[in-house]
PDB file of N, CA and C in Angstrom:
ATOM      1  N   UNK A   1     -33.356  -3.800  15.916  1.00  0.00           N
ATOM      2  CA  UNK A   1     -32.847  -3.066  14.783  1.00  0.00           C
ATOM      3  C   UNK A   1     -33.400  -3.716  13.512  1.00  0.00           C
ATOM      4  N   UNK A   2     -33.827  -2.898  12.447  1.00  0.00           N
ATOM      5  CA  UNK A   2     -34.785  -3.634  11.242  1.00  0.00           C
ATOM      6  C   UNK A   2     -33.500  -3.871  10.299  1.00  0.00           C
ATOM      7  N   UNK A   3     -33.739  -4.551   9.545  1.00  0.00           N
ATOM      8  CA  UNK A   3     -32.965  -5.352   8.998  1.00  0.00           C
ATOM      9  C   UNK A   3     -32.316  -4.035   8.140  1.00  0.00           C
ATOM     10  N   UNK A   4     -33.016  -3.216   7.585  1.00  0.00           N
ATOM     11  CA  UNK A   4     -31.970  -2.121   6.348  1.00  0.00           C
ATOM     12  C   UNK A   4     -31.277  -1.371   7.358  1.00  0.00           C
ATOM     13  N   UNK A   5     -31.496  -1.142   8.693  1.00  0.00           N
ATOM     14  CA  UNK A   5     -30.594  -0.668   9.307  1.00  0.00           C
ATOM     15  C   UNK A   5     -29.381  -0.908   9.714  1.00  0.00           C
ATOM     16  N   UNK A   6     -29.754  -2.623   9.447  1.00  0.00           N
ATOM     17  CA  UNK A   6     -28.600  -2.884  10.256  1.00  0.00           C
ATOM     18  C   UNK A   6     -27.614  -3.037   8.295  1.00  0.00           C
ATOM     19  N   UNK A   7     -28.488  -3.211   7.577  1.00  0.00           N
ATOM     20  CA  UNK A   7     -27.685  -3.318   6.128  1.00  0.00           C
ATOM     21  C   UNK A   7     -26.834  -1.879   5.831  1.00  0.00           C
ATOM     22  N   UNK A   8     -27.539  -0.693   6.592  1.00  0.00           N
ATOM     23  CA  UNK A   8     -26.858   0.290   6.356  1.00  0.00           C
ATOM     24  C   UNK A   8     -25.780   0.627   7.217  1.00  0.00           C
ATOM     25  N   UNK A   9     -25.900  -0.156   8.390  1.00  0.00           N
ATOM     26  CA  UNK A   9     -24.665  -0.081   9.108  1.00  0.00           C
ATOM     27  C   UNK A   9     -23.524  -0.916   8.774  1.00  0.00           C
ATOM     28  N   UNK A  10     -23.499  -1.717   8.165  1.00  0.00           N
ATOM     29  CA  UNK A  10     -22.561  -2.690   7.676  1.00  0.00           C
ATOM     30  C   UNK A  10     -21.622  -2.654   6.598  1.00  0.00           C
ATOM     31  N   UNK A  11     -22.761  -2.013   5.707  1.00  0.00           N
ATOM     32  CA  UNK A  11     -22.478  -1.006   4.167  1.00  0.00           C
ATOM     33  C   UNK A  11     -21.064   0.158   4.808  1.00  0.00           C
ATOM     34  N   UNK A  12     -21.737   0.727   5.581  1.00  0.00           N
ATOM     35  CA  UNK A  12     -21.085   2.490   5.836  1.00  0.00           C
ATOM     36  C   UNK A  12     -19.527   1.770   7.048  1.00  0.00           C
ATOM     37  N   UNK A  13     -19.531   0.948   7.620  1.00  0.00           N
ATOM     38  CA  UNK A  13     -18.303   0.039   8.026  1.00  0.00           C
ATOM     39  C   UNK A  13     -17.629  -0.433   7.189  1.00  0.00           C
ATOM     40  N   UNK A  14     -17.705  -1.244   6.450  1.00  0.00           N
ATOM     41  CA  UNK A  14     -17.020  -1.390   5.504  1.00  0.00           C
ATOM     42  C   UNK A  14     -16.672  -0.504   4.365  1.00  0.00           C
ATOM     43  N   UNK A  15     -17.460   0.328   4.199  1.00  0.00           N
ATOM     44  CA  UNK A  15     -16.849   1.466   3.047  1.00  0.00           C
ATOM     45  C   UNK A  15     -15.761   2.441   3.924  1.00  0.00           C
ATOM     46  N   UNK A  16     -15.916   2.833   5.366  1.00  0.00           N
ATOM     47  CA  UNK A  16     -15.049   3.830   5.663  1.00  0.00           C
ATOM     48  C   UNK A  16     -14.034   2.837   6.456  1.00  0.00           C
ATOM     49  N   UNK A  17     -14.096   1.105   6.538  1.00  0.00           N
ATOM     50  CA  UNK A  17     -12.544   0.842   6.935  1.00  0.00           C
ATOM     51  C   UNK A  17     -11.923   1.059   5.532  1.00  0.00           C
ATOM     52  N   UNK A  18     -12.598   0.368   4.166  1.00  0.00           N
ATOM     53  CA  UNK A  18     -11.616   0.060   2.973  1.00  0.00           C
ATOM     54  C   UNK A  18     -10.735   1.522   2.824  1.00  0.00           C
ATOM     55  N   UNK A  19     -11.814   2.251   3.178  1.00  0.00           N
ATOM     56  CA  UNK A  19     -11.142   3.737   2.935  1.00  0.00           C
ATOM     57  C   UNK A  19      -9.794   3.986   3.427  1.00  0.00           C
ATOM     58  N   UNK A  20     -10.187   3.666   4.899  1.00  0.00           N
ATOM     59  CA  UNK A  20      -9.029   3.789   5.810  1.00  0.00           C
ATOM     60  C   UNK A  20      -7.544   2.977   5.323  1.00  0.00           C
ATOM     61  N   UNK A  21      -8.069   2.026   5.077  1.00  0.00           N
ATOM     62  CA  UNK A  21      -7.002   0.813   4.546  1.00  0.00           C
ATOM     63  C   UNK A  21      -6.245   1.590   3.601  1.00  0.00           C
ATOM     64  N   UNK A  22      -6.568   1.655   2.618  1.00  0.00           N
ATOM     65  CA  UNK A  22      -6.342   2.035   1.486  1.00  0.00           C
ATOM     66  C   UNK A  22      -5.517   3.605   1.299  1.00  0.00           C
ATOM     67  N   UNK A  23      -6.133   4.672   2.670  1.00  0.00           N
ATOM     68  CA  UNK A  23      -5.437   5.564   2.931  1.00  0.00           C
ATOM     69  C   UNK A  23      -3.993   5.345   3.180  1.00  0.00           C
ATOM     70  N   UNK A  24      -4.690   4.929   4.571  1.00  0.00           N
ATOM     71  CA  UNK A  24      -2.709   4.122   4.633  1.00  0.00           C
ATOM     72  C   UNK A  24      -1.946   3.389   4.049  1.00  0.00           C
ATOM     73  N   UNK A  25      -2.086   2.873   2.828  1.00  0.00           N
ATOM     74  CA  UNK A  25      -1.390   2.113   2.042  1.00  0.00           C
ATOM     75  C   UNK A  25      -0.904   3.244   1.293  1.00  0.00           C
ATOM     76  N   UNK A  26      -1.599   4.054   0.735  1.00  0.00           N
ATOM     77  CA  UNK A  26      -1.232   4.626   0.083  1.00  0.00           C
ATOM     78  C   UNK A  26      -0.340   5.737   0.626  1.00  0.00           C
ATOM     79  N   UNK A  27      -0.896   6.450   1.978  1.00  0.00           N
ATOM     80  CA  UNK A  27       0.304   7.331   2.219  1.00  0.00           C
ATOM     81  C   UNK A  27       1.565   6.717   3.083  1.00  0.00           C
ATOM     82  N   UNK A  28       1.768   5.150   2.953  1.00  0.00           N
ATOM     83  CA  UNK A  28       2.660   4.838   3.203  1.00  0.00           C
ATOM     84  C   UNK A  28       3.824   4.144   2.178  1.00  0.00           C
ATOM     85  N   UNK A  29       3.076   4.033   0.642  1.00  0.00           N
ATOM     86  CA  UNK A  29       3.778   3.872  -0.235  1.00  0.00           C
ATOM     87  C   UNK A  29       4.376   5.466  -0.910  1.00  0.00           C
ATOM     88  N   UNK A  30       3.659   6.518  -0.300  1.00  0.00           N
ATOM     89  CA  UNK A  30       3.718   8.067  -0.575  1.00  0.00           C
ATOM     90  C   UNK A  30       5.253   7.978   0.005  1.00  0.00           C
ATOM     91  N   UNK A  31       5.354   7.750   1.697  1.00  0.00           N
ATOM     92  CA  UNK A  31       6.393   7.966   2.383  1.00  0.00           C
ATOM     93  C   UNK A  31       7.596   7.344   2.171  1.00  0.00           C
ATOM     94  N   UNK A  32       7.245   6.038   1.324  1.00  0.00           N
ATOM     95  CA  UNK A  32       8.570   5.271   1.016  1.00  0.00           C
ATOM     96  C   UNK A  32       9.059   5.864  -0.093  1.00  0.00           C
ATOM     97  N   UNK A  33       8.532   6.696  -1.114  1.00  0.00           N
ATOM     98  CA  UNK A  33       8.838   7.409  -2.180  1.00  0.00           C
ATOM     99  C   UNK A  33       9.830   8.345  -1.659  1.00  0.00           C
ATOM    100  N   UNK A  34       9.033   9.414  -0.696  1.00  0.00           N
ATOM    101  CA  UNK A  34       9.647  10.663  -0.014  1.00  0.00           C
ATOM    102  C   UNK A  34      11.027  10.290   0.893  1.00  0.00           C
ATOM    103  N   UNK A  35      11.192   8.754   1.162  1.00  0.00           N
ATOM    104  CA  UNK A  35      12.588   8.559   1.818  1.00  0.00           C
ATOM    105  C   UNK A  35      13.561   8.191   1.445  1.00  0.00           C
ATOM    106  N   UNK A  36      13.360   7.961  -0.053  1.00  0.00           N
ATOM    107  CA  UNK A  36      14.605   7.371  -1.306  1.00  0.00           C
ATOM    108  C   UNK A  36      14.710   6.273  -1.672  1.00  0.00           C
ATOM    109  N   UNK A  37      13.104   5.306  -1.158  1.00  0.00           N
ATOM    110  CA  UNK A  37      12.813   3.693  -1.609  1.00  0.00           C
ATOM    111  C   UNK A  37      11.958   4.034  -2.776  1.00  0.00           C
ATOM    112  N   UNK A  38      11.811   4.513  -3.830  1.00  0.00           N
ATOM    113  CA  UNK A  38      10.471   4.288  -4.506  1.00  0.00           C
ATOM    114  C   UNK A  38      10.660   2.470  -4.901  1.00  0.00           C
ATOM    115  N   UNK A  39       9.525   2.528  -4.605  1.00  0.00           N
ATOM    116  CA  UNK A  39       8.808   1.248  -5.558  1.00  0.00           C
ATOM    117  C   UNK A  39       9.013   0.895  -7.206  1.00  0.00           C
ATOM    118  N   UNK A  40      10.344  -0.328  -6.763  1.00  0.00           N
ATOM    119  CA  UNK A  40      10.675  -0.700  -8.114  1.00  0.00           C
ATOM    120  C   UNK A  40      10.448  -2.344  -8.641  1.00  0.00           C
ATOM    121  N   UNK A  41       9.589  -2.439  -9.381  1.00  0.00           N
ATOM    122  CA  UNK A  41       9.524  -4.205  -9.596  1.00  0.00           C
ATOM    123  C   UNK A  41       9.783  -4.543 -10.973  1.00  0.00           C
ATOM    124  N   UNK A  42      10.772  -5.516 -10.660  1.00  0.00           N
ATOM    125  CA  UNK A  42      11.553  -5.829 -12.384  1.00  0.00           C
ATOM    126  C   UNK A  42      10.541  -6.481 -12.658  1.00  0.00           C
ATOM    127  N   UNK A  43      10.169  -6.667 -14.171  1.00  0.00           N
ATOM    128  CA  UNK A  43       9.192  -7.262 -14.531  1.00  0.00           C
ATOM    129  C   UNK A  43       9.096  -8.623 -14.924  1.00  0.00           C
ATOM    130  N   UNK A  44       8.236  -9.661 -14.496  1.00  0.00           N
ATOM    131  CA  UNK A  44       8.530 -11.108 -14.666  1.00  0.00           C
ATOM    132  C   UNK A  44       8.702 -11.154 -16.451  1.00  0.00           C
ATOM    133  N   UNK A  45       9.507 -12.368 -16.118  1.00  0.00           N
ATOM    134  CA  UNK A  45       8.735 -13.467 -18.001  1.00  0.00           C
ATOM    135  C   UNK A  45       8.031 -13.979 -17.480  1.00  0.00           C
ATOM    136  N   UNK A  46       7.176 -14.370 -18.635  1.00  0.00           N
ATOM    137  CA  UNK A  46       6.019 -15.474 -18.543  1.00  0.00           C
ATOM    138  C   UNK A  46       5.875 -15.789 -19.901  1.00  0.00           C
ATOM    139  N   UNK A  47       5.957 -17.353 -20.092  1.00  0.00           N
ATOM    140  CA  UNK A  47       5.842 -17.806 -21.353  1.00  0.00           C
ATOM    141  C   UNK A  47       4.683 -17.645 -21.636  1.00  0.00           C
ATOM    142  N   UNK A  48       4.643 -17.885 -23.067  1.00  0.00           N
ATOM    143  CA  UNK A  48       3.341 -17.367 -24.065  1.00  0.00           C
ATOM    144  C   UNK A  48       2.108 -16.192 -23.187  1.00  0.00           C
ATOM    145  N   UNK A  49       3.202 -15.174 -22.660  1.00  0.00           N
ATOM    146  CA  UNK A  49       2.304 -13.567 -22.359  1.00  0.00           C
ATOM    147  C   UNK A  49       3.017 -12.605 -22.961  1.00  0.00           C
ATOM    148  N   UNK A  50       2.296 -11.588 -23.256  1.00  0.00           N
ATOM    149  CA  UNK A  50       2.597 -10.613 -23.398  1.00  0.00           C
ATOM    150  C   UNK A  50       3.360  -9.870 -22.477  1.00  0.00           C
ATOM    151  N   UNK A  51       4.124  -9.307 -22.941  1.00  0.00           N
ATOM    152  CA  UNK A  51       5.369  -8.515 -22.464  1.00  0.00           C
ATOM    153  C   UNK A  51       4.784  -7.140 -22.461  1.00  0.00           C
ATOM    154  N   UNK A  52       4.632  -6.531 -20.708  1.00  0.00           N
ATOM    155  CA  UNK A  52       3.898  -5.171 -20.739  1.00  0.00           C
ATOM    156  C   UNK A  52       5.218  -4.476 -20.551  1.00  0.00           C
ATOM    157  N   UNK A  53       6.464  -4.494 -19.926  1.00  0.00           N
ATOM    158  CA  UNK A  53       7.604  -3.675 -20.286  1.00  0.00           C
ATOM    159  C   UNK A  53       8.948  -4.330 -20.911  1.00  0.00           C
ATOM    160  N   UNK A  54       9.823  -3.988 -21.528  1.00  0.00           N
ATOM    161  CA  UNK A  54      10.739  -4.068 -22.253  1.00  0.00           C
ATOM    162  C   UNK A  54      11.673  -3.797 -21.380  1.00  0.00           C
ATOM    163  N   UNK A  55      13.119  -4.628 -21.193  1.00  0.00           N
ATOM    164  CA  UNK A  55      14.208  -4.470 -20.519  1.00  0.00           C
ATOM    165  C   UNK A  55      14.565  -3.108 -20.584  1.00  0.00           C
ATOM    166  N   UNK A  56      14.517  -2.709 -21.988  1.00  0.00           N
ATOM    167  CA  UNK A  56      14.737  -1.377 -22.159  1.00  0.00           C
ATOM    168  C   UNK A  56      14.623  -0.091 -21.306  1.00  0.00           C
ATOM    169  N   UNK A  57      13.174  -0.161 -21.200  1.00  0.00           N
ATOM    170  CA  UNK A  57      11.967   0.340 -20.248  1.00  0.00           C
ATOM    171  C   UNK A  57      12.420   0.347 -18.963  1.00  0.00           C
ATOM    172  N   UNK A  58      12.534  -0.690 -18.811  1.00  0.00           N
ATOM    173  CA  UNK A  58      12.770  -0.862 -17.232  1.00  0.00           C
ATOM    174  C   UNK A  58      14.442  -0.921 -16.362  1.00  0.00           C
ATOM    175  N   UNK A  59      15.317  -0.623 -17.363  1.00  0.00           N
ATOM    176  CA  UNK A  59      16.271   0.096 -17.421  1.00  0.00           C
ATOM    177  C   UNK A  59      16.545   1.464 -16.836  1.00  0.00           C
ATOM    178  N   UNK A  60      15.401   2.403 -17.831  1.00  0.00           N
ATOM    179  CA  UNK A  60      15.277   3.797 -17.843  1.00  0.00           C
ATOM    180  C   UNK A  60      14.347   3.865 -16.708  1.00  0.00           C
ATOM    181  N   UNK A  61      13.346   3.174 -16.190  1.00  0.00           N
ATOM    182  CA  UNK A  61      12.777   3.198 -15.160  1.00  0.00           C
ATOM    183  C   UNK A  61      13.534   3.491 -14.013  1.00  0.00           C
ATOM    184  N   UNK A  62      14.273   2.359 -14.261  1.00  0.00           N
ATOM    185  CA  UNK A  62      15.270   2.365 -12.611  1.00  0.00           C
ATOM    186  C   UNK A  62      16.374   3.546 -12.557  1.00  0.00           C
ATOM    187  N   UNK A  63      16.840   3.853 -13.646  1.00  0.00           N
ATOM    188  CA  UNK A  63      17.664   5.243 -14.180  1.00  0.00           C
ATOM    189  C   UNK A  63      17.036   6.056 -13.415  1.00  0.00           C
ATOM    190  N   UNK A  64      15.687   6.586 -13.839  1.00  0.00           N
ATOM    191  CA  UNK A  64      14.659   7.812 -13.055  1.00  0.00           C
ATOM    192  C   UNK A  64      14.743   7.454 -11.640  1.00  0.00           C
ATOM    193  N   UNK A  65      14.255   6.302 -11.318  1.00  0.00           N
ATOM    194  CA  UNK A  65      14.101   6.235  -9.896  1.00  0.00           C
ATOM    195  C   UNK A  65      15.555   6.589  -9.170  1.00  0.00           C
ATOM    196  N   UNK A  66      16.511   6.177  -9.837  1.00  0.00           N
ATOM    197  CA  UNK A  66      17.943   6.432  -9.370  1.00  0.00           C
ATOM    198  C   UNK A  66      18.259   8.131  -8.957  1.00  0.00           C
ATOM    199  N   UNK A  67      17.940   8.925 -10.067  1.00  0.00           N
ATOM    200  CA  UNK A  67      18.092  10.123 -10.436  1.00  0.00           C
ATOM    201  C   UNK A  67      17.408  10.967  -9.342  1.00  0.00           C
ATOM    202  N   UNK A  68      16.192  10.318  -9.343  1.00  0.00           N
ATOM    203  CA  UNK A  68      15.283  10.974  -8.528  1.00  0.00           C
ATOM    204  C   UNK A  68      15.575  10.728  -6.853  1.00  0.00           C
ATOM    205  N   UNK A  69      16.459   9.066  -6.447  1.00  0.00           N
ATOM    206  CA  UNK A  69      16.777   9.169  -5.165  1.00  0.00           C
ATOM    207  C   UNK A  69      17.782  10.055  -5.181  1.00  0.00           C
ATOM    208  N   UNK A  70      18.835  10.614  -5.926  1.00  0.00           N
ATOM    209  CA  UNK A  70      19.934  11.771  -5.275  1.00  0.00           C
ATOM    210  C   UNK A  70      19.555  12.909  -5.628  1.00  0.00           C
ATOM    211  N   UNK A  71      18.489  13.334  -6.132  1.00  0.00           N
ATOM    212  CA  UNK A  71      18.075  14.610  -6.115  1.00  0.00           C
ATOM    213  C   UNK A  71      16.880  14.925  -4.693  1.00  0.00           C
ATOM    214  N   UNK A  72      16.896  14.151  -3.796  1.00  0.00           N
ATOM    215  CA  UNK A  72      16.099  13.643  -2.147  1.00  0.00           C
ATOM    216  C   UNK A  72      16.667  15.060  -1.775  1.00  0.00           C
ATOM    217  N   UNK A  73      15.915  16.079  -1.447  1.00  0.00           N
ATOM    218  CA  UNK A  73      16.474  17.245  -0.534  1.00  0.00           C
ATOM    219  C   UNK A  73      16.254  17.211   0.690  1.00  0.00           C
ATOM    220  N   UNK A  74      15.938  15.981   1.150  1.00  0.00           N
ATOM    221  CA  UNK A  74      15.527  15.557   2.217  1.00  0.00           C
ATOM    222  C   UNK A  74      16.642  15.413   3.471  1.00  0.00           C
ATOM    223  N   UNK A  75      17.294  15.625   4.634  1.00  0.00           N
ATOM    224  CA  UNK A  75      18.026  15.296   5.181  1.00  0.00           C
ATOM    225  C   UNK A  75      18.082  13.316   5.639  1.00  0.00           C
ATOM    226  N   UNK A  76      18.787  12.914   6.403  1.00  0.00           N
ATOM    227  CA  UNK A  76      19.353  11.427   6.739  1.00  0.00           C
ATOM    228  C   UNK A  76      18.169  11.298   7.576  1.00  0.00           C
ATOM    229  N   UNK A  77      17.743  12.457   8.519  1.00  0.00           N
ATOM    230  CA  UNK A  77      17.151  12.217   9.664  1.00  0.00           C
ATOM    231  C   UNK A  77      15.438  12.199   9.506  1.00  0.00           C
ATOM    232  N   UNK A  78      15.320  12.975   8.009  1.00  0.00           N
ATOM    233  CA  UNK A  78      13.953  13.336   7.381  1.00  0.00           C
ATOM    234  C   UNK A  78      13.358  11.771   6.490  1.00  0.00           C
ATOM    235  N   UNK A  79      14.412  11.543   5.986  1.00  0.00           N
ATOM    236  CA  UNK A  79      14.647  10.082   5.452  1.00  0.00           C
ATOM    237  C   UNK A  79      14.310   8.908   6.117  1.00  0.00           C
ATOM    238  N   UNK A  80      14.821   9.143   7.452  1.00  0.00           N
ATOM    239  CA  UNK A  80      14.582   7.364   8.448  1.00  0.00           C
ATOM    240  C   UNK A  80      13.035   7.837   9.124  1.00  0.00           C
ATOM    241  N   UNK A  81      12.862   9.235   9.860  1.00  0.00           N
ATOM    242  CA  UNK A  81      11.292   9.586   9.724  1.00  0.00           C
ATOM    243  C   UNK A  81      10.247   9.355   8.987  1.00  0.00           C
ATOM    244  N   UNK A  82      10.759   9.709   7.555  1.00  0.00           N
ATOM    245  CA  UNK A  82       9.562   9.511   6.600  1.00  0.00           C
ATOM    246  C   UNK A  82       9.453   7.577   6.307  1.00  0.00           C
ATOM    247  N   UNK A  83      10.605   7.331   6.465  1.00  0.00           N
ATOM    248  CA  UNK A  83      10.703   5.603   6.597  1.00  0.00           C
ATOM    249  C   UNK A  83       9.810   4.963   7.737  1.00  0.00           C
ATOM    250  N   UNK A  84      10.025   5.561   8.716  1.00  0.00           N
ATOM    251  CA  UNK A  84       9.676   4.854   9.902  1.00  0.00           C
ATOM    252  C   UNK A  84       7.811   5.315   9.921  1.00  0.00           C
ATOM    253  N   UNK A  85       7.447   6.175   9.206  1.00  0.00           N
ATOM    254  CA  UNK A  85       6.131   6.335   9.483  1.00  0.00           C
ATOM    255  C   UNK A  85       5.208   5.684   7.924  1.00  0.00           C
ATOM    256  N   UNK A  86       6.310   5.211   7.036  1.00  0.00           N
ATOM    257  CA  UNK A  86       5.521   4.505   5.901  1.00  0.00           C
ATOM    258  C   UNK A  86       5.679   2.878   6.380  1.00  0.00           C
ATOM    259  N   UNK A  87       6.794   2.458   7.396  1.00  0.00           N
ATOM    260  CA  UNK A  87       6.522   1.176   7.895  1.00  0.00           C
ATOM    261  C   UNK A  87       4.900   0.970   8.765  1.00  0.00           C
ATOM    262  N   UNK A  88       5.094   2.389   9.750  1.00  0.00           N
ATOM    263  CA  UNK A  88       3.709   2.051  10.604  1.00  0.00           C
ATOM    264  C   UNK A  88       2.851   2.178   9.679  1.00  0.00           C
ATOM    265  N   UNK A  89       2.861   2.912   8.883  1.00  0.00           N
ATOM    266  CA  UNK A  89       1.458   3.131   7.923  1.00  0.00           C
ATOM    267  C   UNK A  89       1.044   1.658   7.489  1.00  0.00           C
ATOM    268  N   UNK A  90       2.121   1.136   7.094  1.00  0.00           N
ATOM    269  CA  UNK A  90       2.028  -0.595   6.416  1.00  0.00           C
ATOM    270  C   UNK A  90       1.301  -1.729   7.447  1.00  0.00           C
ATOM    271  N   UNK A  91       2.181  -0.999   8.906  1.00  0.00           N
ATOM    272  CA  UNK A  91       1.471  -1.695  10.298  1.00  0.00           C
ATOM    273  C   UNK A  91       0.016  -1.808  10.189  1.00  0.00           C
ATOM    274  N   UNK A  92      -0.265  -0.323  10.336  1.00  0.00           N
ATOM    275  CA  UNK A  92      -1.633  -0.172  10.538  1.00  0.00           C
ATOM    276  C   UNK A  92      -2.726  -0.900   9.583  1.00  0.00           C
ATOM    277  N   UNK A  93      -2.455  -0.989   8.332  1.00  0.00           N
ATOM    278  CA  UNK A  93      -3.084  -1.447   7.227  1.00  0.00           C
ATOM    279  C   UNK A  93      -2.968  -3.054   7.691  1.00  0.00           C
ATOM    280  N   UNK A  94      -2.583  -4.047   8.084  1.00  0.00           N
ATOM    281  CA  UNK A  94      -1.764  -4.964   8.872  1.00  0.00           C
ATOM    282  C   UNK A  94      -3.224  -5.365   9.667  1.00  0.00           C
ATOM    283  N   UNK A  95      -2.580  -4.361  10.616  1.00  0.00           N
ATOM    284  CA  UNK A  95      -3.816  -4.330  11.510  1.00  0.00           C
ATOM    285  C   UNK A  95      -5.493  -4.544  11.355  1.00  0.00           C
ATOM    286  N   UNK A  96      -5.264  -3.487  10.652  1.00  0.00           N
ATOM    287  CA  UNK A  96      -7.093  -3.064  10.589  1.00  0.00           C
ATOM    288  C   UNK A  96      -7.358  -4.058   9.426  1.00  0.00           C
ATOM    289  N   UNK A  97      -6.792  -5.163   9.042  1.00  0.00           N
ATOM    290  CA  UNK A  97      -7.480  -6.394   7.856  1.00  0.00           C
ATOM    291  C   UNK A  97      -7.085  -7.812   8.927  1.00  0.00           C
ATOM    292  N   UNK A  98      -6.282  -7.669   9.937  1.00  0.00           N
ATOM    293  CA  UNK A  98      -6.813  -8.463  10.900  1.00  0.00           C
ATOM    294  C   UNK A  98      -8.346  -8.372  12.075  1.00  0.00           C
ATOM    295  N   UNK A  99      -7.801  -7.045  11.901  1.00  0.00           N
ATOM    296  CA  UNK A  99      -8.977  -6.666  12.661  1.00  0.00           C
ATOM    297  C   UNK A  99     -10.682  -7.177  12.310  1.00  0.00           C
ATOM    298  N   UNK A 100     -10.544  -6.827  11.119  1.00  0.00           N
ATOM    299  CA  UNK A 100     -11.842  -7.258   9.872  1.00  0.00           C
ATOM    300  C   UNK A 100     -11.701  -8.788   9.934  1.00  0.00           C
ATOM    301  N   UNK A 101     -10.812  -9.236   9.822  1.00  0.00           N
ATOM    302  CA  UNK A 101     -10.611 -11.072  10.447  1.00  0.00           C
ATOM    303  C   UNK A 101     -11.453 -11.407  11.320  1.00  0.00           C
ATOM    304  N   UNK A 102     -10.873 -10.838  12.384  1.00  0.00           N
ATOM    305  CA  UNK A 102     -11.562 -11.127  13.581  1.00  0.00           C
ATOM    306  C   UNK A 102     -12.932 -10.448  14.090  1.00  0.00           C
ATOM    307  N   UNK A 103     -13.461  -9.752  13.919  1.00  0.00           N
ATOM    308  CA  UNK A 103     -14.638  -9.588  13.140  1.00  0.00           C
ATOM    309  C   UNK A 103     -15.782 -10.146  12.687  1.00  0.00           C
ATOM    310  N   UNK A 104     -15.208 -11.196  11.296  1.00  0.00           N
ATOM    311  CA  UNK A 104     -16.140 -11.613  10.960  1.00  0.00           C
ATOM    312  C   UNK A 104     -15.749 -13.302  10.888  1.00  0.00           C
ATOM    313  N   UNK A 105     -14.418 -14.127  11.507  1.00  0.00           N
ATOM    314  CA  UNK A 105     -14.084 -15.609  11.275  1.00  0.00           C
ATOM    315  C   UNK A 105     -15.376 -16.060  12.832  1.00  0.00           C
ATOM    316  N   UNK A 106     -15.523 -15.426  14.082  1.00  0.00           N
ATOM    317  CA  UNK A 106     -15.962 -15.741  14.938  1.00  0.00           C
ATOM    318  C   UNK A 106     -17.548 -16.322  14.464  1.00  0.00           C
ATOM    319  N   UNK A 107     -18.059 -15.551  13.553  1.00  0.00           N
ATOM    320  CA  UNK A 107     -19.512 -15.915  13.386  1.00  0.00           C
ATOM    321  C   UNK A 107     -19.724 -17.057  12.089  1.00  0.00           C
ATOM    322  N   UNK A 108     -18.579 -17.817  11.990  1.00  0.00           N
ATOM    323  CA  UNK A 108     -18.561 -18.889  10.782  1.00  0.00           C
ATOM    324  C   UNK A 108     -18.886 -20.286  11.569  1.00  0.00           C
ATOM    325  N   UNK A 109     -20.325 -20.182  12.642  1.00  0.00           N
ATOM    326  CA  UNK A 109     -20.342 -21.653  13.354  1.00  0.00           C
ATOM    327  C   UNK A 109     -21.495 -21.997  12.257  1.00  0.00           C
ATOM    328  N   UNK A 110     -21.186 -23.068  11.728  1.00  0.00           N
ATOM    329  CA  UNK A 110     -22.139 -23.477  10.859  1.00  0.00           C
ATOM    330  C   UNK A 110     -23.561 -24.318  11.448  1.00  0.00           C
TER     331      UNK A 110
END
């Protein structure tokens, strides 16, 4: 195999796992939305930084997110489903960056 071949095979592997990765992250942070977890992170201090949200802010943040979990038209049973398939989604993503581990730690004999 000549060497750009094998550069183009390596290229087009790694662009369609990140893809993959990244799919599932994302439609598993999709599913934790759709089951009445959205994604909420209070925002650190940090001395001498800038402050990107205001208690204020993040008040009304969690307000919406609140608002928005009891307006879920979702049933109990649609809820632990859509839960249970944004955990595997998290699995899988898990997976396939061990996978890429193992992969590429085997060929580090110096």
């Amino acid at each position: 195999m000549s060497a750009f071949l094998s550069f183009v095979v390596v290229f087009a592997a790694s662009l369609i796992g990140a893809c993959v990765i990244v799919g599932f992250y994302a439609l598993g942070t999709r599913l934790l939305a759709v089951a009445g977890r959205a994604l909420f992170v209070e925002p650190a201090e940090f001395t001498d930084a800038i402050t990107v949200i205001t208690p204020e802010e993040a008040a009304k943040a969690q307000k919406k997110a609140d608002k928005a979990r009891r307006k879920n038209p979702l049933g109990e049973g649609q809820k632990r489903a859509a839960l249970a398939g944004a955990y595997a989604c998290f699995v899988l993503c898990g997976l396939g960056v061990l996978y890429g581990l193992y992969l590429i730690i085997p060929y580090f004999h110096a």
